[in-house]
Protein backbone atom coordinates (compact mmCIF):
# COMPACT_ATOMS: atom_id res chain seq x y z
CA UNK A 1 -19.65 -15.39 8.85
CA UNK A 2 -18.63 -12.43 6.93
CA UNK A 3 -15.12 -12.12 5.71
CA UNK A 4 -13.88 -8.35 4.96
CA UNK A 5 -10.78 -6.92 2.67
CA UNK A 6 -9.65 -3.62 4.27
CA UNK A 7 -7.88 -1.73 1.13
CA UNK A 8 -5.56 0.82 2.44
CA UNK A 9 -5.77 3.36 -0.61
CA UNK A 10 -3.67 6.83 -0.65
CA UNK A 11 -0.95 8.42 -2.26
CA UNK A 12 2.71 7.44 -1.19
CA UNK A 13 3.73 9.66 2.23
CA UNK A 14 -0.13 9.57 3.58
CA UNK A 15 1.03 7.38 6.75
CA UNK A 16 -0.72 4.30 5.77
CA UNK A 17 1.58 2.27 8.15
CA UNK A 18 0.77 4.22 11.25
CA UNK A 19 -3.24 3.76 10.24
CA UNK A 20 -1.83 -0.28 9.76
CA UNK A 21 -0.28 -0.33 13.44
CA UNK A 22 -3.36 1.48 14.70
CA UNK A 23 -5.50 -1.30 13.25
CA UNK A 24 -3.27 -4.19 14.94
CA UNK A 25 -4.31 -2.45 18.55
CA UNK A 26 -8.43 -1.71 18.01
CA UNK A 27 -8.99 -5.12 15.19
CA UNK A 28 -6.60 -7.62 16.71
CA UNK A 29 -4.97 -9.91 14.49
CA UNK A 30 -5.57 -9.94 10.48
CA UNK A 31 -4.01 -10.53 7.86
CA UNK A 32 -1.86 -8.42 6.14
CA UNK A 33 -0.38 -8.52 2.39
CA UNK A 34 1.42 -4.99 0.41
CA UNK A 35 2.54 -5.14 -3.33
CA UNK A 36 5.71 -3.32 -1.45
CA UNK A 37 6.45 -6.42 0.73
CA UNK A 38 6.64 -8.42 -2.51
CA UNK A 39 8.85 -6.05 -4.49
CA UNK A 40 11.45 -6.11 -1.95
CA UNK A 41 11.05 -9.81 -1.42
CA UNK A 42 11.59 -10.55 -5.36
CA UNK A 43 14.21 -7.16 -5.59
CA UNK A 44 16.28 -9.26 -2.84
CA UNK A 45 15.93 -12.55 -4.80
CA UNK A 46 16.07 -11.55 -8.27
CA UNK A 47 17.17 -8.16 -8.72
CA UNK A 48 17.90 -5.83 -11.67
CA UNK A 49 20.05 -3.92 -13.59
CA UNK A 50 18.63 -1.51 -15.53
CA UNK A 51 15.06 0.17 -15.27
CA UNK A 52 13.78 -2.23 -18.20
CA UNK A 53 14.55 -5.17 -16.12
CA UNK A 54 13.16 -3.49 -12.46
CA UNK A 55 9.96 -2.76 -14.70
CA UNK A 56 10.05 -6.82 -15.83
CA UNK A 57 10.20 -7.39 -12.11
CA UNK A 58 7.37 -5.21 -10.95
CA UNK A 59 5.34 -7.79 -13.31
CA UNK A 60 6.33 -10.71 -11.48
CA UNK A 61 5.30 -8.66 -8.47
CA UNK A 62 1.49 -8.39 -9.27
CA UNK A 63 1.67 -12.17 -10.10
CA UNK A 64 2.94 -12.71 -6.49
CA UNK A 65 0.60 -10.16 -4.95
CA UNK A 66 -2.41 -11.48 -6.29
CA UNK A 67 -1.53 -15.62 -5.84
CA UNK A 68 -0.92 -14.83 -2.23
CA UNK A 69 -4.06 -12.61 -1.75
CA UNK A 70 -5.86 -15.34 -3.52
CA UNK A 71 -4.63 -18.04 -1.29
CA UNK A 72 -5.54 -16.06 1.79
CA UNK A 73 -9.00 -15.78 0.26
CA UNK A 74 -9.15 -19.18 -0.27
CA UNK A 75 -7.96 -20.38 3.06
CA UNK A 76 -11.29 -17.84 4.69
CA UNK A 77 -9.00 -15.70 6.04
CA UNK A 78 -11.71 -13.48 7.63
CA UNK A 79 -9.94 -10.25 7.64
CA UNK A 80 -7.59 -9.41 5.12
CA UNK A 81 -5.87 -6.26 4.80
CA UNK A 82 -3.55 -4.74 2.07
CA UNK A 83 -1.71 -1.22 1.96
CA UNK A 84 -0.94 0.25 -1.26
CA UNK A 85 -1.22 3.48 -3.63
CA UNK A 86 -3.99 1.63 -5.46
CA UNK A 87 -5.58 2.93 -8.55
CA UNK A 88 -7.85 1.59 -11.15
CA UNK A 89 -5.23 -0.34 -12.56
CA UNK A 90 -5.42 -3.01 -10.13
CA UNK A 91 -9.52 -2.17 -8.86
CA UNK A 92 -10.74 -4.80 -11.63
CA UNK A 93 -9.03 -7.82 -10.50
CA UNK A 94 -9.46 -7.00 -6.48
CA UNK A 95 -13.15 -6.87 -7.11
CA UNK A 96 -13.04 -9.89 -9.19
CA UNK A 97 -11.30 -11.94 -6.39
CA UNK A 98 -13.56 -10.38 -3.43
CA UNK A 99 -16.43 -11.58 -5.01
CA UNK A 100 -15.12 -15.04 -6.07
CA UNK A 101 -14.31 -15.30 -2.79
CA UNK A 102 -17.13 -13.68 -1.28
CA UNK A 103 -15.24 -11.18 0.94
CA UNK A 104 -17.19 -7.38 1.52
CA UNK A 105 -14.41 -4.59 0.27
CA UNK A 106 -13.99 -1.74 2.25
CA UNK A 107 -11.57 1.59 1.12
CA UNK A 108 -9.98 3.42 3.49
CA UNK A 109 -8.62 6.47 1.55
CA UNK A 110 -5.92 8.38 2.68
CA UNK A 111 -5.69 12.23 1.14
CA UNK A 112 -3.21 14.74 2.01
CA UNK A 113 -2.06 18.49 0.83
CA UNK A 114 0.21 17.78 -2.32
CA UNK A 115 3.14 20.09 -0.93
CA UNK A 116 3.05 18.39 2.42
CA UNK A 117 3.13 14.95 0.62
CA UNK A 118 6.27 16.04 -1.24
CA UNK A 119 8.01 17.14 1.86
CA UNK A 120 7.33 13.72 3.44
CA UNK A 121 8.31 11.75 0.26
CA UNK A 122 11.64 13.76 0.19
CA UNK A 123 12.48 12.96 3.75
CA UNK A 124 10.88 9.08 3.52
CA UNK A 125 13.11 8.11 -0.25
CA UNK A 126 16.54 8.93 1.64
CA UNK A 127 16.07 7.30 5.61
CA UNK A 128 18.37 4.36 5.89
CA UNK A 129 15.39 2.21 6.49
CA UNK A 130 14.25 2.97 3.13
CA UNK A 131 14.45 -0.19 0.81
CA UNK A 132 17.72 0.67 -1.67
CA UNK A 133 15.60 -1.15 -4.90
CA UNK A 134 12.72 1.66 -4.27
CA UNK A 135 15.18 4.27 -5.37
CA UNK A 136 17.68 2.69 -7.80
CA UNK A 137 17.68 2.24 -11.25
CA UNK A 138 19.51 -0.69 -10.64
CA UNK A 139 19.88 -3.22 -7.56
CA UNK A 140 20.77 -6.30 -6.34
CA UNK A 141 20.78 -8.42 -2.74
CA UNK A 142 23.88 -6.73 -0.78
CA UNK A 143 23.64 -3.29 -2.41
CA UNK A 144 24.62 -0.68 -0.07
CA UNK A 145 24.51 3.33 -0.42
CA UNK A 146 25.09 5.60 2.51
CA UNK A 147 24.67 8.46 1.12
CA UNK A 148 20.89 7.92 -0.21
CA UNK A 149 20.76 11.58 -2.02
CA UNK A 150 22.58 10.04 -4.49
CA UNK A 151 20.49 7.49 -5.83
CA UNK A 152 19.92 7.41 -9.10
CA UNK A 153 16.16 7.08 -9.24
CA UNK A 154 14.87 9.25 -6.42
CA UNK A 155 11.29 11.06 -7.26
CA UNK A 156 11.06 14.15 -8.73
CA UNK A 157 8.35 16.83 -7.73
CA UNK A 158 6.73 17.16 -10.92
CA UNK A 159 7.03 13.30 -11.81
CA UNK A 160 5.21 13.06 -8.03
CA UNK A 161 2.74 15.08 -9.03
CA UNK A 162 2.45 13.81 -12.56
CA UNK A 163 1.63 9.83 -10.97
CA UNK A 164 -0.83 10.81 -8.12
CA UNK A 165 -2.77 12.34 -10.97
CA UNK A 166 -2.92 9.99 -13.78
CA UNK A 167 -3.16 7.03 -11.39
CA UNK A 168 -6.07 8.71 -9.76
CA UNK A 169 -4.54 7.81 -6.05
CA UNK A 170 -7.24 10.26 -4.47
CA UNK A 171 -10.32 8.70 -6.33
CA UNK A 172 -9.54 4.93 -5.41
CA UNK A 173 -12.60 3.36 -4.05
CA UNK A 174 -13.76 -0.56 -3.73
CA UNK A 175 -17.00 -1.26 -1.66
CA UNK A 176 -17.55 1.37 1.16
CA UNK A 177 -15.41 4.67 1.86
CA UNK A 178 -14.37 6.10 4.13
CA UNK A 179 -11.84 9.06 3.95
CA UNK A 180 -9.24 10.39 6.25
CA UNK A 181 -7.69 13.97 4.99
CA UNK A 182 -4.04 13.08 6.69
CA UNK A 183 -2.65 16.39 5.70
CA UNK A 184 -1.47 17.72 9.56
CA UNK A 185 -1.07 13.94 11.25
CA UNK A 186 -2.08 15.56 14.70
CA UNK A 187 -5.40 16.20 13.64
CA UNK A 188 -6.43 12.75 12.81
CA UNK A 189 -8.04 10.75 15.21
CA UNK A 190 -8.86 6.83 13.48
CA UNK A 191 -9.95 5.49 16.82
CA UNK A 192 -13.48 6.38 16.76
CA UNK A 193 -14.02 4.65 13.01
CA UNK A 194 -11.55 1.69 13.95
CA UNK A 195 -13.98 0.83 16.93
CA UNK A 196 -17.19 1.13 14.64
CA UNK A 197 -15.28 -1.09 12.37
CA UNK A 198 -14.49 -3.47 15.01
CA UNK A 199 -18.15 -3.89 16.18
CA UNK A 200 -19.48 -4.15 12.70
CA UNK A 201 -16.94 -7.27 12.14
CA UNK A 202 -17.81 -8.61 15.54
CA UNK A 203 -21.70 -8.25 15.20
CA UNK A 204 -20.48 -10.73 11.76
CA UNK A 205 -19.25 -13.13 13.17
C-alpha cells in the first residue's frame, strides 16, 4: 500500500485552507499537521516576551512539528497532509523522513500576484480570528487586543516582499508538482486534480 505526504507549499494569503477544506470533501479523511497549529499550541503554553524569546520558541516549534509528523509516519498513517509557507529550509529533513518512512511526496504549490497577496495579508493579520502571538512582539495565554492595527509586529510590505523572496516560497517543490496560480480565487477550480488525486491513491491501495 502506498502512503502519500501532500505538502501544501505557497506564500502566506494563497488560501491554502480553502484548498485544505476542499481536500476533506473529494480525499476523505487524512491526516493533517501545520507548523502554525504548533506555534499557537506552544505560544498558548509557553509564551514570550520579547522577539528574542518568540524566535527561541519558533525552535521548539520545528522540534514539535517534526516529532509529530514523524510519529504519524511511523504509525502508517497513509495520507498525511501539512500546510505551510515551506521553503528549502525545512525541504531536507521532509525528504529525509518521507523516505525513512517510505511515504511518496507530492507539492501542491500555491502562487499568487504579489500586490493581491499583500492586500489579503493586510486584511488576514488584523481579523479577530487571527492568532494574537502571529502579530505581537510579545504574548502570552489570555492576551487580548481589540484593536488589532495596533499590534506591534504586524507585516510590512517590503519585509513581505523581502521573505517570499529569500525563502523562495514560489520555488518549493518535494516529489511531484503541481501548481495552482490562486491570484483571482474565482478562477480556480481544484476539483478536477483533487479527483485524479483521489483515484491515483485509491488505485494504491
Amino acid at each position: 500500500m502506498k502512503k502519500y505526504l501532500i505538502l501544501i507549499a505557497g506564500s502566506p494569503a494563497t488560501g491554502k485552507s480553502y484548498l485544505i477544506n476542499e481536500m476533506w470533501r473529494v480525499l476523505g479523511d487524512f491526516f493533517l499537521i501545520t507548523p502554525d497549529e504548533g506555534k499557537e499550541i506552544l505560544a498558548d503554553q509557553i509564551g514570550f516576551d520579547n522577539l528574542t524569546e518568540k524566535n527561541e520558541l519558533e525552535n521548539k516549534v520545528w522540534a514539535f512539528y517534526y516529532n509529530a509528523l514523524s510519529l504519524y509516519m511511523e504509525a502508517g498513517k497513509r495520507i498525511v497532509v501539512s500546510e505551510y509557507p515551506f521553503s528549502d529550509k525545512q525541504k531536507a529533513k521532509l525528504k529525509d523522513l518521507a523516505e525513512h518512512y517510505h511515504y511518496e511526496p507530492i507539492t501542491i504549490r500555491l502562487v499568487a500576484d504579489f500586490d493581491v497577496l499583500w492586500n489579503r495579508r493586510k486584511v488576514r493579520d488584523v481579523e479577530p480570528d487571527r492568532h494574537l502571538s502571529h502579530i505581537m512582539t510579545h504574548y502570552h495565554f489570555g492576551d487580548t487586543l481589540i484593536d488589532r492595527t495596533q499590534a506591534d509586529n504586524l507585516i510590512t510590505r517590503e519585509a513581505f516582499r523581502e521573505i517570499i523572496d529569500t525563502r523562495g516560497y514560489n520555488q518549493f517543490q518535494l516529489g511531484h508538482l503541481t501548481e495552482f496560480d490562486v491570484s483571482d480565487f474565482s478562477t480556480v477550480n481544484y476539483e478536477p486534480f483533487l479527483k485524479e488525486l483521489a483515484e491515483q491513491i485509491a488505485q494504491n491501495r
